[in-house]
C-alpha atoms as a PDB file:
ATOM      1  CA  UNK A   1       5.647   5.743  13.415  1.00  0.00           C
ATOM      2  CA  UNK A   2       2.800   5.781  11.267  1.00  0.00           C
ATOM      3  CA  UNK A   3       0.886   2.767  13.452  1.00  0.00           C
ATOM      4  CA  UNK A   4       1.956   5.292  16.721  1.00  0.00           C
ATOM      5  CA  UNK A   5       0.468   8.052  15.668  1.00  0.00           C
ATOM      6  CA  UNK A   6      -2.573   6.922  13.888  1.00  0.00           C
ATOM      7  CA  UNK A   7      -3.625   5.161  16.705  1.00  0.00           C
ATOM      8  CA  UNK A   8      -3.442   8.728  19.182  1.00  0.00           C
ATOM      9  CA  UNK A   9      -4.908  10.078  16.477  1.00  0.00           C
ATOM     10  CA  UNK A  10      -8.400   7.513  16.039  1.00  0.00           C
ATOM     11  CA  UNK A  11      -8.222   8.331  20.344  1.00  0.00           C
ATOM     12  CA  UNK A  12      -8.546  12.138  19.555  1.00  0.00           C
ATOM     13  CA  UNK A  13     -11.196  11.580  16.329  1.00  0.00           C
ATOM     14  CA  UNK A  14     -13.494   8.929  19.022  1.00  0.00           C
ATOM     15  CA  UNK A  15     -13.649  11.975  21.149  1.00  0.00           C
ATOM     16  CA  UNK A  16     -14.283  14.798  18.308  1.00  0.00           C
ATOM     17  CA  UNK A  17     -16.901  12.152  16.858  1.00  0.00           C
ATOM     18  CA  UNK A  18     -18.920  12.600  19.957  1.00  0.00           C
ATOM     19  CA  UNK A  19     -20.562  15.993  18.987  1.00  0.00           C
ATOM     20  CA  UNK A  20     -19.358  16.491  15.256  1.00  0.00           C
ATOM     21  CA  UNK A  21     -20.887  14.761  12.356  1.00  0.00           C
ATOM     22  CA  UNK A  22     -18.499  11.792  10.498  1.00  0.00           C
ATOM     23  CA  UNK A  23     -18.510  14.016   6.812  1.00  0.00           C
ATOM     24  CA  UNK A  24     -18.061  17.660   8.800  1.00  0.00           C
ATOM     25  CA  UNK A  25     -15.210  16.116  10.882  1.00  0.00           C
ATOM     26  CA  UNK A  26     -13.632  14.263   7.496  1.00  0.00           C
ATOM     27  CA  UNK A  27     -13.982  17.847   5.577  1.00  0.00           C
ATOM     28  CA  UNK A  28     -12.371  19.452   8.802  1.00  0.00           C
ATOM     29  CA  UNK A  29      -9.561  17.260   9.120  1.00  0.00           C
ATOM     30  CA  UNK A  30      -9.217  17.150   4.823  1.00  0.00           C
ATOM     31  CA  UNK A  31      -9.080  20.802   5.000  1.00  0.00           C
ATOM     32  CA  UNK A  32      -6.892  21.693   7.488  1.00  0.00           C
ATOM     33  CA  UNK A  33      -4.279  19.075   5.377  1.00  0.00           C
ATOM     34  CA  UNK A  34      -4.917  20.598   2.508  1.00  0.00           C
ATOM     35  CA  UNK A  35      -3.497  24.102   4.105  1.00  0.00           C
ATOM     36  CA  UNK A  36      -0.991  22.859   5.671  1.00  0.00           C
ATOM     37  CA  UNK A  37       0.515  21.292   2.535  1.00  0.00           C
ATOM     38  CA  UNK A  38       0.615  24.365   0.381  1.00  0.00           C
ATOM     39  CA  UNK A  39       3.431  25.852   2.991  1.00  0.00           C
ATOM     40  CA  UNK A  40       5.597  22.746   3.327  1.00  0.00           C
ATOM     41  CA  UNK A  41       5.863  22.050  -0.165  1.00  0.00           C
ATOM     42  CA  UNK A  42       6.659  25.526  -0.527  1.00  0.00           C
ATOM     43  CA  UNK A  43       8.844  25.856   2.216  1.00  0.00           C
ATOM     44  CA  UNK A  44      10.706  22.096   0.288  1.00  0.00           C
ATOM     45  CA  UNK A  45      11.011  24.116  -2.782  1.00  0.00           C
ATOM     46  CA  UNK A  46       8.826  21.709  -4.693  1.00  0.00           C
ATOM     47  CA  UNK A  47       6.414  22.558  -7.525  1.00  0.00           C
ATOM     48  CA  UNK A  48       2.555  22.777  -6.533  1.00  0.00           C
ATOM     49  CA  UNK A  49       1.727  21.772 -10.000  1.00  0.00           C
ATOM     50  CA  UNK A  50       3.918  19.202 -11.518  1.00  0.00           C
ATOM     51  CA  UNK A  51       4.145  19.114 -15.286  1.00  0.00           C
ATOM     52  CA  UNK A  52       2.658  15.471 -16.040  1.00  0.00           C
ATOM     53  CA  UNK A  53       0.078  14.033 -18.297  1.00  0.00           C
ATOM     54  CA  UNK A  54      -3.849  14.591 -17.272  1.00  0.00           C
ATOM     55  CA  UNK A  55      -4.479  11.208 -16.352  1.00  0.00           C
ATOM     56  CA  UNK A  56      -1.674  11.199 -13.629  1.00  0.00           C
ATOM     57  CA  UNK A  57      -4.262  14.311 -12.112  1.00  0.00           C
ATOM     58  CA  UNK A  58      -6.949  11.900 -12.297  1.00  0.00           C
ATOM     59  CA  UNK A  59      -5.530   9.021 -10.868  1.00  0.00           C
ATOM     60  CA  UNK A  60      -4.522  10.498  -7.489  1.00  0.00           C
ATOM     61  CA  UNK A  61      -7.491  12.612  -7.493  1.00  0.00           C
ATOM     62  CA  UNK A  62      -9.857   9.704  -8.090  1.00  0.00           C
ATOM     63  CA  UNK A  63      -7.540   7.868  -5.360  1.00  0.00           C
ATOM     64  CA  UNK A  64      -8.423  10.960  -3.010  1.00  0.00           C
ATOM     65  CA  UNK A  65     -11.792  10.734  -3.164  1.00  0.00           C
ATOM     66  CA  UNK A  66     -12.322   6.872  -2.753  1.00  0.00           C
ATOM     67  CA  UNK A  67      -9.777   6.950   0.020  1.00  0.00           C
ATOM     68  CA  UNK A  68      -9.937  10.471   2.102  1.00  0.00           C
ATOM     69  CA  UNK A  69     -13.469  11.506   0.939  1.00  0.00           C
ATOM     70  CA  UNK A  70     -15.450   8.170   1.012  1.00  0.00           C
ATOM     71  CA  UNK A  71     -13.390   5.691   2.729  1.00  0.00           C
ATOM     72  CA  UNK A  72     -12.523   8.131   6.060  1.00  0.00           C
ATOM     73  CA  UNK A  73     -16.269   9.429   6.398  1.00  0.00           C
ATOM     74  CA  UNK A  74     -16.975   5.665   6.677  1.00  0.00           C
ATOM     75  CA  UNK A  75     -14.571   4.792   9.415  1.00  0.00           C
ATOM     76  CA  UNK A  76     -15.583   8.025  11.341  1.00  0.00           C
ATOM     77  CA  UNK A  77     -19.005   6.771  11.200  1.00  0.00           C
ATOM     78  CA  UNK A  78     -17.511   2.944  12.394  1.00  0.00           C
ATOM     79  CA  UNK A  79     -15.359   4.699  15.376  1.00  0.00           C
ATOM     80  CA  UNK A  80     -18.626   6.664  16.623  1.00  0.00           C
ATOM     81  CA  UNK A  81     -20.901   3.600  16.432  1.00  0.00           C
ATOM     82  CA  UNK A  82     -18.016   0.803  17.760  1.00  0.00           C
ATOM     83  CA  UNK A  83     -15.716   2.632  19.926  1.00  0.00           C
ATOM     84  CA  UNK A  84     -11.942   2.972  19.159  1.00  0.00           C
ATOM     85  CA  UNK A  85     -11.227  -0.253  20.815  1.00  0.00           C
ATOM     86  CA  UNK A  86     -13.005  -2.274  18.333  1.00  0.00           C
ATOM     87  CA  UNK A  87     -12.662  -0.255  15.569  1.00  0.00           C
ATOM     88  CA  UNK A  88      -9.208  -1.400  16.008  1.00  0.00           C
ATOM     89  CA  UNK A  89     -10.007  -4.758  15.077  1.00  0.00           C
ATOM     90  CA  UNK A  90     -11.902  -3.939  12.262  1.00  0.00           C
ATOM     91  CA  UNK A  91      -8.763  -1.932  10.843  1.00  0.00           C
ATOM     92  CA  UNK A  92      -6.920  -5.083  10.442  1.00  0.00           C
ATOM     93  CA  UNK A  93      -9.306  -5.646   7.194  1.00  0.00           C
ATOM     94  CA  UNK A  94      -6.716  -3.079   5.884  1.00  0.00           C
ATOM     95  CA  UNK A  95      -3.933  -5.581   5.290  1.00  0.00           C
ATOM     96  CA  UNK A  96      -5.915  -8.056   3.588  1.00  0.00           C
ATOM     97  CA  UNK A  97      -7.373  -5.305   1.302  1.00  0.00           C
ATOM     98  CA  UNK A  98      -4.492  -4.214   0.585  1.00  0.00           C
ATOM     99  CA  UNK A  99      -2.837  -7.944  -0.310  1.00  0.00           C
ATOM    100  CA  UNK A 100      -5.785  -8.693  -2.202  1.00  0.00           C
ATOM    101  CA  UNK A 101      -5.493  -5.558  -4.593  1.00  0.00           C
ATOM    102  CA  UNK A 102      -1.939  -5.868  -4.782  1.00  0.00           C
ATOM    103  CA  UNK A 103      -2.758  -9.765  -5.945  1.00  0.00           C
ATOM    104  CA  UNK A 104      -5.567  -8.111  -9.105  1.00  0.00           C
ATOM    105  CA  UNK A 105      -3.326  -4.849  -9.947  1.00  0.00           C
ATOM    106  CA  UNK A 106       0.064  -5.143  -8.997  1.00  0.00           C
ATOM    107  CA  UNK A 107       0.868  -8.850  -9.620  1.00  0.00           C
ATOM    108  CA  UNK A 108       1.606  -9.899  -6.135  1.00  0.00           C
ATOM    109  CA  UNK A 109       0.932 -13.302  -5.227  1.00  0.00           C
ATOM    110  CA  UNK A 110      -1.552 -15.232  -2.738  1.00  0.00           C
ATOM    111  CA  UNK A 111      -1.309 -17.691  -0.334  1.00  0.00           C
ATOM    112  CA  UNK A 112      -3.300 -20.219   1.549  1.00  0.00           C
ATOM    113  CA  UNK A 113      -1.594 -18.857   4.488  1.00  0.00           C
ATOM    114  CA  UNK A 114      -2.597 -15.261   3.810  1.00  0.00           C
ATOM    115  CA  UNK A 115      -6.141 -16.427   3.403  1.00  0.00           C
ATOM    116  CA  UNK A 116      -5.997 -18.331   6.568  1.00  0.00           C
ATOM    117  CA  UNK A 117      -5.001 -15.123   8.011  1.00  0.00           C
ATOM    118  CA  UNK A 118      -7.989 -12.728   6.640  1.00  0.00           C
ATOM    119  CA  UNK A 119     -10.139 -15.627   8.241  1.00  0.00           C
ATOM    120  CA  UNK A 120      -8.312 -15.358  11.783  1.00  0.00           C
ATOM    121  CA  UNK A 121      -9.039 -11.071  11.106  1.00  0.00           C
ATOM    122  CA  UNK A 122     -13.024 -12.179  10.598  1.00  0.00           C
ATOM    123  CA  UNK A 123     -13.027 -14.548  13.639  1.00  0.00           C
ATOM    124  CA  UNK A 124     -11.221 -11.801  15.398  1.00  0.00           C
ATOM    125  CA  UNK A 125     -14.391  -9.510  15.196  1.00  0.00           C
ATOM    126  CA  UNK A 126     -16.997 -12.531  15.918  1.00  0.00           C
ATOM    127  CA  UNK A 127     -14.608 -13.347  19.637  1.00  0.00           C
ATOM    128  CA  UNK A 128     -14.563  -9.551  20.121  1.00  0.00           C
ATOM    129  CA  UNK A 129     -18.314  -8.611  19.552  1.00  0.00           C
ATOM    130  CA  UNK A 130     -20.686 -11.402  19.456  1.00  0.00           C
ATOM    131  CA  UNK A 131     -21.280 -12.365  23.243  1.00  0.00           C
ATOM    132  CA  UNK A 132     -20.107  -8.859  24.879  1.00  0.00           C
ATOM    133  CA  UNK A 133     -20.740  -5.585  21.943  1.00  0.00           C
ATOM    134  CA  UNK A 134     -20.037  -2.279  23.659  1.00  0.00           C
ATOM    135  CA  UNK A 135     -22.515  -1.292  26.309  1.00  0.00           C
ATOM    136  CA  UNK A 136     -26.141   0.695  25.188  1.00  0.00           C
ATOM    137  CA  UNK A 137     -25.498  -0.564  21.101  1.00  0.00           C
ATOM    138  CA  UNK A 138     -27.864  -2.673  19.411  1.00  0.00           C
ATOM    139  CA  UNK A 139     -26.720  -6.022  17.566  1.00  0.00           C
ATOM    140  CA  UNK A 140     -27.758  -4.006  14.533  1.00  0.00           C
ATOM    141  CA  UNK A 141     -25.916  -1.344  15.091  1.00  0.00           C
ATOM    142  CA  UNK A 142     -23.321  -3.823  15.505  1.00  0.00           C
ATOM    143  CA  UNK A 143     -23.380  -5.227  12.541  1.00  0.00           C
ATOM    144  CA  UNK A 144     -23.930  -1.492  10.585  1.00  0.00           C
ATOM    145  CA  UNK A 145     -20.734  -0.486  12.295  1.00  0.00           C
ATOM    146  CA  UNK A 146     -18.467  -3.160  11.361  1.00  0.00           C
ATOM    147  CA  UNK A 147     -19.117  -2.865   7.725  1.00  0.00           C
ATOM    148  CA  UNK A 148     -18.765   0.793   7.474  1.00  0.00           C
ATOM    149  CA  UNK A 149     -15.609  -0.176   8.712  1.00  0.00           C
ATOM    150  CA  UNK A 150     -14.775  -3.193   6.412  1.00  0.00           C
ATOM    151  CA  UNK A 151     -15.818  -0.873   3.522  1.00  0.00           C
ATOM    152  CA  UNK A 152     -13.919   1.890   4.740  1.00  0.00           C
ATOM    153  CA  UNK A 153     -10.710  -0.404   4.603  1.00  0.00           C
ATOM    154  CA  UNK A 154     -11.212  -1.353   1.709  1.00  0.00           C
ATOM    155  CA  UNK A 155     -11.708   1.871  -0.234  1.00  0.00           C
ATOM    156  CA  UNK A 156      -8.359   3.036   1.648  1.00  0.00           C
ATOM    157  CA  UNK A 157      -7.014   0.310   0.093  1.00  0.00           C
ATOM    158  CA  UNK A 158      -7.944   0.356  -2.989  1.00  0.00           C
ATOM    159  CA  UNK A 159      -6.740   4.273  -3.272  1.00  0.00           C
ATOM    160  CA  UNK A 160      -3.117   3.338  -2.137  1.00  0.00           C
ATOM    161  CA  UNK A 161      -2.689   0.680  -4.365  1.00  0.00           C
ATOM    162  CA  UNK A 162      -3.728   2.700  -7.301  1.00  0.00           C
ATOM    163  CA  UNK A 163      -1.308   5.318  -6.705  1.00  0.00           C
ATOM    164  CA  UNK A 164       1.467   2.611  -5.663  1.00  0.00           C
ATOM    165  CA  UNK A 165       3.191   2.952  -9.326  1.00  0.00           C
ATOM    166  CA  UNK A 166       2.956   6.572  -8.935  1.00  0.00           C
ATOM    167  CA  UNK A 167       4.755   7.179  -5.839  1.00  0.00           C
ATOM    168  CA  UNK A 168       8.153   5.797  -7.029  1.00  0.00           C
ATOM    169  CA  UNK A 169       8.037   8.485  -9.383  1.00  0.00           C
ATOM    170  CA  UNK A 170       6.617  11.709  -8.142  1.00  0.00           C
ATOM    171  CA  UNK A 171       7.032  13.414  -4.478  1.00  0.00           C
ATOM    172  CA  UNK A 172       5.088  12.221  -1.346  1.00  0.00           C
ATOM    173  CA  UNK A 173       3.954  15.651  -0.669  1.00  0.00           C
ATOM    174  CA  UNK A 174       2.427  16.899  -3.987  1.00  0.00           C
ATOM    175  CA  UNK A 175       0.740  13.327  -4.229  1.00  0.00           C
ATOM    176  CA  UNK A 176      -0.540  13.867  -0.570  1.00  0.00           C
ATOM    177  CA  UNK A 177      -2.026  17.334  -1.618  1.00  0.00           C
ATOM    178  CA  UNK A 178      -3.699  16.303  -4.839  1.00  0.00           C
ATOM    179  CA  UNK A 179      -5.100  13.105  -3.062  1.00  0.00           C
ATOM    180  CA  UNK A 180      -6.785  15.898  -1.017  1.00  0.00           C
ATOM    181  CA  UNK A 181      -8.246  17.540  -3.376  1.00  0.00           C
ATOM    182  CA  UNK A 182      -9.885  14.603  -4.589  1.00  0.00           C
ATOM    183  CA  UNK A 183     -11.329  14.194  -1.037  1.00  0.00           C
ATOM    184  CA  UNK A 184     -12.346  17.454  -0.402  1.00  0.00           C
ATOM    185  CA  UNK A 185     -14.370  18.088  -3.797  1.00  0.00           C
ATOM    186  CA  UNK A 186     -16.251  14.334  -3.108  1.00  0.00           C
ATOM    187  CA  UNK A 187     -17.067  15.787   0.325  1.00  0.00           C
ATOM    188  CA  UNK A 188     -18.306  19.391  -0.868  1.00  0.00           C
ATOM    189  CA  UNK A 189     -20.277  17.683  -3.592  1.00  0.00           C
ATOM    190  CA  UNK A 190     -22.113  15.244  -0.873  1.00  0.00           C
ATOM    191  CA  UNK A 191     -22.650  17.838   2.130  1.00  0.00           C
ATOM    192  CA  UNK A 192     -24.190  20.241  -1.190  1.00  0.00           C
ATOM    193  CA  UNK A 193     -26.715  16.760  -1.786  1.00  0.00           C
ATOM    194  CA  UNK A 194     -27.077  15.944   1.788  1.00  0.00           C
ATOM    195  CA  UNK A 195     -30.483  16.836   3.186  1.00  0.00           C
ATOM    196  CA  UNK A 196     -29.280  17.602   6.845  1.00  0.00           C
ATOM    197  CA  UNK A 197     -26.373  19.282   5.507  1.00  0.00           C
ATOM    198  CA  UNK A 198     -26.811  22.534   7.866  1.00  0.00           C
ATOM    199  CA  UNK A 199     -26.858  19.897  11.165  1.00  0.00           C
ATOM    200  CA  UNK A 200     -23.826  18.478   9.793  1.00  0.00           C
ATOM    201  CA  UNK A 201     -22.347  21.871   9.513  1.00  0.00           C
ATOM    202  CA  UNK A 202     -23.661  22.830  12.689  1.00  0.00           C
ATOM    203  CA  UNK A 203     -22.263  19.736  14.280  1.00  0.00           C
ATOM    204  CA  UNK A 204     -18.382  21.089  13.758  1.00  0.00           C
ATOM    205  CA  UNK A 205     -19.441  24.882  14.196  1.00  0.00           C
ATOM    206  CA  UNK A 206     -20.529  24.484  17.514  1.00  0.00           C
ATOM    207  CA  UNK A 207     -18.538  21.551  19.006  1.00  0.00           C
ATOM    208  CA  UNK A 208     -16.910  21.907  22.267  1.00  0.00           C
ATOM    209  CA  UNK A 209     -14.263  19.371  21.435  1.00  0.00           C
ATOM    210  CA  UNK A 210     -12.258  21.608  19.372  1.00  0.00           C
ATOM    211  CA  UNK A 211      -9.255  20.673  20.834  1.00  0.00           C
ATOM    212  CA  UNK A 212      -9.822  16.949  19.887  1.00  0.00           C
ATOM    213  CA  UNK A 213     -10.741  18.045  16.855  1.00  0.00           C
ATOM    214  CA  UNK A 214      -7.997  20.596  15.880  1.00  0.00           C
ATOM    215  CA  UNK A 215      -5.360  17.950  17.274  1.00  0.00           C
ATOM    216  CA  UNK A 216      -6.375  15.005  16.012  1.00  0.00           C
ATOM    217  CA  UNK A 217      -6.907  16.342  12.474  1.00  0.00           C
ATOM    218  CA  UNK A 218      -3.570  17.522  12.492  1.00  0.00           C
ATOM    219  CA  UNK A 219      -2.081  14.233  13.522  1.00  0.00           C
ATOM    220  CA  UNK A 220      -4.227  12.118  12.145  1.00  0.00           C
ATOM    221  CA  UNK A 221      -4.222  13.647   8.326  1.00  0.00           C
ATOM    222  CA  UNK A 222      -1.432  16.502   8.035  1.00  0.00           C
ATOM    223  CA  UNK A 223       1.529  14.105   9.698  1.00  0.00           C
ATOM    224  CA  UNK A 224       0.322  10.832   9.371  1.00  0.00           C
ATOM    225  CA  UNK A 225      -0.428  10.893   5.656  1.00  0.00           C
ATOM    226  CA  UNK A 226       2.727  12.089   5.273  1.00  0.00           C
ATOM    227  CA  UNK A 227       4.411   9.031   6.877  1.00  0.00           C
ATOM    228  CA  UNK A 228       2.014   6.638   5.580  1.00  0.00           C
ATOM    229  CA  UNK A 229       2.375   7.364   2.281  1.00  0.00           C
ATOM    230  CA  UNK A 230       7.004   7.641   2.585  1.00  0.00           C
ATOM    231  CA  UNK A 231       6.352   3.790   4.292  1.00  0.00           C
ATOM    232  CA  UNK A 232       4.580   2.860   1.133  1.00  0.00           C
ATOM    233  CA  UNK A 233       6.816   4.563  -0.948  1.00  0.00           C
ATOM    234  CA  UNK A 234       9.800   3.494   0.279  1.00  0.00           C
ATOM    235  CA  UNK A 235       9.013  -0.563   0.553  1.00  0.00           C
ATOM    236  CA  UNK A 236       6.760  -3.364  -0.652  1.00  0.00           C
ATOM    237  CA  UNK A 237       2.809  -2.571  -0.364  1.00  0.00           C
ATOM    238  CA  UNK A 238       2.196  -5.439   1.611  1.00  0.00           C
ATOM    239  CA  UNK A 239       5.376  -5.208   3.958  1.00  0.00           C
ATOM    240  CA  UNK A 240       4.314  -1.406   4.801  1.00  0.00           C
ATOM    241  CA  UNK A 241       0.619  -2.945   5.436  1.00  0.00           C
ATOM    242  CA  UNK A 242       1.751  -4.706   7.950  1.00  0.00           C
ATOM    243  CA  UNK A 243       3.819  -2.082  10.044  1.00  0.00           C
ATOM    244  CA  UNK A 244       0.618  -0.137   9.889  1.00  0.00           C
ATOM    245  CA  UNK A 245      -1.622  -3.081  11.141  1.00  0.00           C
ATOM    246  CA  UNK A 246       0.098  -2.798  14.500  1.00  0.00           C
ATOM    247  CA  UNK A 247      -2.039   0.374  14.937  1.00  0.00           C
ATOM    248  CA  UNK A 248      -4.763  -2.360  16.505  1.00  0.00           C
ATOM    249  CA  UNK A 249      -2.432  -3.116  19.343  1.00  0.00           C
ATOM    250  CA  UNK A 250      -1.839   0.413  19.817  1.00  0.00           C
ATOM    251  CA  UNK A 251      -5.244   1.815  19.564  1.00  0.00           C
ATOM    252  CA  UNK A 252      -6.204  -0.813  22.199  1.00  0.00           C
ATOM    253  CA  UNK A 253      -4.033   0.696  24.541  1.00  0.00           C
ATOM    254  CA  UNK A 254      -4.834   4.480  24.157  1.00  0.00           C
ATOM    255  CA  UNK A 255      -8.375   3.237  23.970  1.00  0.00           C
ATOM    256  CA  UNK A 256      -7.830   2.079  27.413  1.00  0.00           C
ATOM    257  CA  UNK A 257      -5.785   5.079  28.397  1.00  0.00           C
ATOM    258  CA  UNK A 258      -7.389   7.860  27.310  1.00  0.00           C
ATOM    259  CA  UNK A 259     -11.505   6.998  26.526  1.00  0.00           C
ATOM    260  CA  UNK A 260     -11.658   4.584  29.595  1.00  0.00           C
ATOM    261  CA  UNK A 261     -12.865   2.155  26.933  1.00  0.00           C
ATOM    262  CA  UNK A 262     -12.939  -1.478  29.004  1.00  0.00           C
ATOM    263  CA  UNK A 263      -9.911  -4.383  28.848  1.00  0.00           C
ATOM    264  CA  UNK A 264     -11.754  -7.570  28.614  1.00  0.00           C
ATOM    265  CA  UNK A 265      -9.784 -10.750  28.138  1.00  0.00           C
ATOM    266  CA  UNK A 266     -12.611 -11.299  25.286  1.00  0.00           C
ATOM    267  CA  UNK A 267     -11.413  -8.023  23.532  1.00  0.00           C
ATOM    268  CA  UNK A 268      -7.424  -8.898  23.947  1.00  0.00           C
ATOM    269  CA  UNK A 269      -7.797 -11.837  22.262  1.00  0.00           C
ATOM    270  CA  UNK A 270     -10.003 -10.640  19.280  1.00  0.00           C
ATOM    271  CA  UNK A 271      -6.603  -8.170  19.591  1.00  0.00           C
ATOM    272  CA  UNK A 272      -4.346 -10.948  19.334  1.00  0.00           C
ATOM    273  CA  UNK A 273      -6.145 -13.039  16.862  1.00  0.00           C
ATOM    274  CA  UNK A 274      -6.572  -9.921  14.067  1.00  0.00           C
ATOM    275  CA  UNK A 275      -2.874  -9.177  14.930  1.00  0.00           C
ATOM    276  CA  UNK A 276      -1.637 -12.608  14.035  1.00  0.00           C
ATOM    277  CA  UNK A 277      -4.098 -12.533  11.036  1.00  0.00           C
ATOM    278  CA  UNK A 278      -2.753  -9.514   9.787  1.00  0.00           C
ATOM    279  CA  UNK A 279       0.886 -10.797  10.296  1.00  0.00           C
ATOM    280  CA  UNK A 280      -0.045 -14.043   8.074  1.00  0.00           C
ATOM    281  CA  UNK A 281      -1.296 -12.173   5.213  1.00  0.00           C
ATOM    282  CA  UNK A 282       1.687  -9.409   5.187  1.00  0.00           C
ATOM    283  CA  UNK A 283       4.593 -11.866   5.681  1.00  0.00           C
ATOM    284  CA  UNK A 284       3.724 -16.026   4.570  1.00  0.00           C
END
């Protein structure tokens, strides 16, 4: 479900990122979470402050603003410069990441087949973008895009794993809404830096994609994070990594669908090859 909906969801954000800026449409889509959460865990009967030490707080709020404040600016920046088609590929750095932390934190061991697989993910990218990169983008550009993208993986990463521990013990929801917070104060803190900071406001003011926007920021944050977070809850790290990872295949497909976004055989098998990658490093 998760994979399902993120996908329709990085469809909806590709067309949103066309006229808002990546850290207005992040604090949009933060925000209207954020909201939405106070009612449900109302409406669940659960506490909005749970009685637990101070560093629990700063755990999932420094998890919040690595993951949802720095980590989702930098794949909205990678979908507007790479298209959701190969952003796609690029996503399948997730289950790597998320192995690899797992391997330094969480004890989890590491095999010469899973690092045969992150190579397959890398070679994945070079098949899908070297020869044929999307139409009117520079090689630079390029290149910029794909590691926003890596890095934005990899901070996601790194804020699930953290929190891993945490949510066998506390609920989804409350640990969703305090992640949040985390984002949303990393966000406020770099718009009240950020030089351009009225354009970026601007941007989401004045958008004409509000119904991309509105949608896919309620899809994409309020219900996926939701589900996201249950799958890693509920089973291994690694084993939930790789459910998600078959968000590339369906991402490629809406990409086609909805944004008209081209189906080379070049692109299907940088498809294929990340999927198999990503398989290899969840499963061997």
């Amino acid at each position: 479900m998760t994979a399902i909906i993120w996908a329709f969801a990085v469809t909806l954000f590709k067309k949103s990122g066309e006229s808002v800026h990546p850290l207005a449409l992040n604090a949009f889509k933060n925000l209207l979470a954020f909201i939405l959460f106070i009612p449900t865990i109302l409406l669940l009967r659960q506490s909005l402050l749970f009685p637990v030490p101070g560093h629990i707080y700063a755990i999932l709020f420094f998890s919040g603003a690595l993951g949802l404040g720095i980590g989702d600016t930098l794949f909205f920046k990678s979908l507007n410069i790479l298209g959701a088609g190969l952003t796609g590929i690029v996503l399948c750095f997730y289950s790597p990441s998320i192995i690899i932390f797992s391997f330094l934190w969480l004890n989890e061991s590491l095999t010469s087949v899973q690092l045969f697989g992150v190579l397959l993910i890398i070679s994945a990218i070079l098949v899908a973008t070297v020869r044929h990169p999307p139409t009117n983008v520079t090689t630079t550009r390029i290149i910029l895009g794909i590691t926003y993208g890596i890095i934005s993986q990899v901070a996601v990463a790194i804020g699930v794993i953290m929190i891993k521990p945490l949510l066998n013990l506390y609920p989804v929801i409350w640990i969703a809404e305090i992640r949040l917070i985390g984002g949303l104060v990393v966000l406020a803190m770099v718009l009240l830096f950020y030089p351009k900071r009225k354009n970026v406001i601007d941007s989401l003011i004045r958008t004409r994609n509000w119904r991309y926007t509105l949608t896919g920021s309620f899809v994409g944050a309020y219900l996926v994070m939701i589900i996201w977070l249950a799958g890693v809850k509920y089973t291994q790290a690694s084993i939930a990594s790789a459910l998600n990872q078959t968000s590339t295949i369906f991402i490629f497909i809406f990409a086609g669908l909805m944004l008209k976004e081209p189906v080379t055989l070049r692109r299907a098998s940088g498809i294929m090859l990340a999927f198999v990658g990503a398989f290899l490093v969840s499963f061997f």
